[in-house]
Structures are given as structure tokens and as C-alpha cells.
PDB file of N, CA and C in Angstrom:
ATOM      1  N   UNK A   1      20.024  -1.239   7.187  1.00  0.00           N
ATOM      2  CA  UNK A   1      19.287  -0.120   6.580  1.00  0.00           C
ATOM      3  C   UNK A   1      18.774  -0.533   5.196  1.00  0.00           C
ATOM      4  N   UNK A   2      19.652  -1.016   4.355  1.00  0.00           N
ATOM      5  CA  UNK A   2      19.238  -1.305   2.480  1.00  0.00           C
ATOM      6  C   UNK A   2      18.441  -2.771   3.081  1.00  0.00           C
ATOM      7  N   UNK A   3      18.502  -3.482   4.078  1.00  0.00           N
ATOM      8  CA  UNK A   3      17.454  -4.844   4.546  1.00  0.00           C
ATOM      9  C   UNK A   3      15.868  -3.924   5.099  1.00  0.00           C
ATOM     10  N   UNK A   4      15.699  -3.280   5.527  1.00  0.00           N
ATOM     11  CA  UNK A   4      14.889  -2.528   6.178  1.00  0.00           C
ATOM     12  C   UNK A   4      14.223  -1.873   4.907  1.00  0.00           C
ATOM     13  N   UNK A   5      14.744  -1.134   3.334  1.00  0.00           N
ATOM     14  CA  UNK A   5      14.699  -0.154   2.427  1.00  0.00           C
ATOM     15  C   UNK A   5      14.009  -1.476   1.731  1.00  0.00           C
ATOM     16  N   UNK A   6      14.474  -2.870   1.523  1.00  0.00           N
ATOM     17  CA  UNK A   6      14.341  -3.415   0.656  1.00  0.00           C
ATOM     18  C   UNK A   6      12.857  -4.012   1.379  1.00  0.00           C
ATOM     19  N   UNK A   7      12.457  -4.510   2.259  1.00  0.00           N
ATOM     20  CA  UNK A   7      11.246  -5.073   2.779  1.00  0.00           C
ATOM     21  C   UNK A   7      10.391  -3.924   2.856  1.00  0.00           C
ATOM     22  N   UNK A   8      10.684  -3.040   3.417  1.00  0.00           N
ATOM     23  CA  UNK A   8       9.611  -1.329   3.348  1.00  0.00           C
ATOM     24  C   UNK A   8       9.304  -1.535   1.554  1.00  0.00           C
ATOM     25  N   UNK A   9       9.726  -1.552   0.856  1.00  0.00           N
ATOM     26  CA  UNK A   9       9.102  -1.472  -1.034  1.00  0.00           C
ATOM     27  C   UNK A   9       8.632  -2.797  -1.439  1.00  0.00           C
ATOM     28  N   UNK A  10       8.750  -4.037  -0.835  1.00  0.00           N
ATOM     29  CA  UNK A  10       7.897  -4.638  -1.310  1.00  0.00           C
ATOM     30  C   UNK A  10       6.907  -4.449  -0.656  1.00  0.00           C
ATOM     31  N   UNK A  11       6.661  -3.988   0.787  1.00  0.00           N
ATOM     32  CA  UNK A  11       5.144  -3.673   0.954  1.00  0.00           C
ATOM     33  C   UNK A  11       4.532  -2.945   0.352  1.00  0.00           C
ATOM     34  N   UNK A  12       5.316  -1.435  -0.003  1.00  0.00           N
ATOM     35  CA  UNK A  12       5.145  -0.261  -0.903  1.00  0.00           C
ATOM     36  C   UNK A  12       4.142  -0.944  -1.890  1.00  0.00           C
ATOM     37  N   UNK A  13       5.356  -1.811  -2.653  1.00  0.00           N
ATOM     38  CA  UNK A  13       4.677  -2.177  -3.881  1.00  0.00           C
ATOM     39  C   UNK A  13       3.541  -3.088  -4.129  1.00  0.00           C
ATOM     40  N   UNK A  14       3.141  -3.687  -2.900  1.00  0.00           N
ATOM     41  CA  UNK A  14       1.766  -4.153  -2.439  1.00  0.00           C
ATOM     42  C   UNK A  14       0.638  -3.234  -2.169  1.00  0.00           C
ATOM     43  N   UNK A  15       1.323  -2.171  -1.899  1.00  0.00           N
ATOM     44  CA  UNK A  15      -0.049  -1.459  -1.257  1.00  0.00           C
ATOM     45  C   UNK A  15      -0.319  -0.005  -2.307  1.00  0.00           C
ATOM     46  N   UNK A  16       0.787   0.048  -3.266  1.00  0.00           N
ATOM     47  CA  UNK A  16       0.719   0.968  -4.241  1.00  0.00           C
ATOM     48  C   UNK A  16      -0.539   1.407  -4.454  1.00  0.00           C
ATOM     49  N   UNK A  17      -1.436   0.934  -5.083  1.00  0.00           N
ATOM     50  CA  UNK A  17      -2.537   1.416  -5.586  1.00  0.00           C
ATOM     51  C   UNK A  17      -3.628   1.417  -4.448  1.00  0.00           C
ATOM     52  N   UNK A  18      -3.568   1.394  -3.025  1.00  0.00           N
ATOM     53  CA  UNK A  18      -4.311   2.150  -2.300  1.00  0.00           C
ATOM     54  C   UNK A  18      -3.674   3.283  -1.650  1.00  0.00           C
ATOM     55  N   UNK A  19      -2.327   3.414  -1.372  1.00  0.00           N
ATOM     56  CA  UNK A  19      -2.155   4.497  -1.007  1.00  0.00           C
ATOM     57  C   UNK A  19      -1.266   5.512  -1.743  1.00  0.00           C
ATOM     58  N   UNK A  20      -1.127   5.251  -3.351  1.00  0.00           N
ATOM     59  CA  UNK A  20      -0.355   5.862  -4.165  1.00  0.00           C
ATOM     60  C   UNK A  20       0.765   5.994  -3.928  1.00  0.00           C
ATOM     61  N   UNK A  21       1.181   7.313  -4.354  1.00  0.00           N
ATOM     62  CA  UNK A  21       2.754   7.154  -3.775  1.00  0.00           C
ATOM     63  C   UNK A  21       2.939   8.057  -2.324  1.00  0.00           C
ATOM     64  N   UNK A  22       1.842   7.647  -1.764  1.00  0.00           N
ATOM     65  CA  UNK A  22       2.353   8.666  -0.299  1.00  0.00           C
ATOM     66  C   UNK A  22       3.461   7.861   1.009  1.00  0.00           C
ATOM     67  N   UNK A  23       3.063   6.899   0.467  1.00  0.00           N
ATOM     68  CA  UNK A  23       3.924   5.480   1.149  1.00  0.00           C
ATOM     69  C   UNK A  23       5.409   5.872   1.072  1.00  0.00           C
ATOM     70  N   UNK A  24       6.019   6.167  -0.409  1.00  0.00           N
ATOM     71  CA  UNK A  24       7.344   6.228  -0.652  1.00  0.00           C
ATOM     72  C   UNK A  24       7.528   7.544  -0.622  1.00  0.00           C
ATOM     73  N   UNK A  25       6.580   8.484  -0.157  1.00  0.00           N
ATOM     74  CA  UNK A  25       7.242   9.990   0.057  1.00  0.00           C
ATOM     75  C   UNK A  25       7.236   9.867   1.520  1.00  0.00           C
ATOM     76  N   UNK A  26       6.289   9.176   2.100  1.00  0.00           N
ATOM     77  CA  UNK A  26       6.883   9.072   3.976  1.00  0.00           C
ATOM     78  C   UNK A  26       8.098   8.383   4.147  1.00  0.00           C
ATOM     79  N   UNK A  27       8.387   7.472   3.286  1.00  0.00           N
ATOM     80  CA  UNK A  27      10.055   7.093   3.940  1.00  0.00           C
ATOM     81  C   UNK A  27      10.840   7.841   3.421  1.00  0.00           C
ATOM     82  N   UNK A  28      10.890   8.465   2.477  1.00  0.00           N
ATOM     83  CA  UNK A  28      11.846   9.242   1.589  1.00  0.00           C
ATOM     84  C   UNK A  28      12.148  10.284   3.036  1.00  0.00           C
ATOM     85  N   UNK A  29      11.065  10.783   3.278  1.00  0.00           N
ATOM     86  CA  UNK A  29      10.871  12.038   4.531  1.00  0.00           C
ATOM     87  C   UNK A  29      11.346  11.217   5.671  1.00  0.00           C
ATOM     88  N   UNK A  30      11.213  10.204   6.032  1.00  0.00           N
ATOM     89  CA  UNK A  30      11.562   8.771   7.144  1.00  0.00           C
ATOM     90  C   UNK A  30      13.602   9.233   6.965  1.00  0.00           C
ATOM     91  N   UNK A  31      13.939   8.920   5.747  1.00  0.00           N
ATOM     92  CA  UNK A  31      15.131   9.157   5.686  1.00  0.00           C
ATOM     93  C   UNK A  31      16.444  10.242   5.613  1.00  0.00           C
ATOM     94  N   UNK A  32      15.229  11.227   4.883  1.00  0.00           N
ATOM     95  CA  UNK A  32      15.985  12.563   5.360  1.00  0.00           C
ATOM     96  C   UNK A  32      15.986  12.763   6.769  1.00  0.00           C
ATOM     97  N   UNK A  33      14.859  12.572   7.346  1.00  0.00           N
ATOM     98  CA  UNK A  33      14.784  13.011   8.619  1.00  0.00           C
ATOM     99  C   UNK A  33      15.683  12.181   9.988  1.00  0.00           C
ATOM    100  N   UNK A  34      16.160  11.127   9.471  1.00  0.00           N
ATOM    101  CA  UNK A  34      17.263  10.341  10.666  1.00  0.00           C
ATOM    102  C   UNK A  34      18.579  10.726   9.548  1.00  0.00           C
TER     103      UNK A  34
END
């Protein structure tokens, strides 16, 4: 899961400035939701 958390944010943090922060509010929602 924290291997999965940690590769999901460096893409995050690649793709930050095209998709703002909607990236890290879908996993945030990804994680409440399982």
C-alpha cells in the first residue's frame, strides 16, 4: 500500500501542474473509499 502511495505521488508530482491537485484528491477519495 505505502509502495503503491509512494509511486502514485511521484507521478502526482509530475503531472501537478496539468491536473492540479485533482490527482491527489482522487486518491485521497481512492482511499477512503477501500
Amino acid at each position: 500500500m505505502f509502495v503503491w502511495v509512494s509511486i502514485w505521488s511521484r507521478v502526482w508530482l509530475r503531472n501537478r501542474r496539468n491536473n492540479g491537485g485533482l490527482g491527489l484528491l482522487g486518491l485521497a477519495l481512492n482511499l477512503v473509499g477501500k
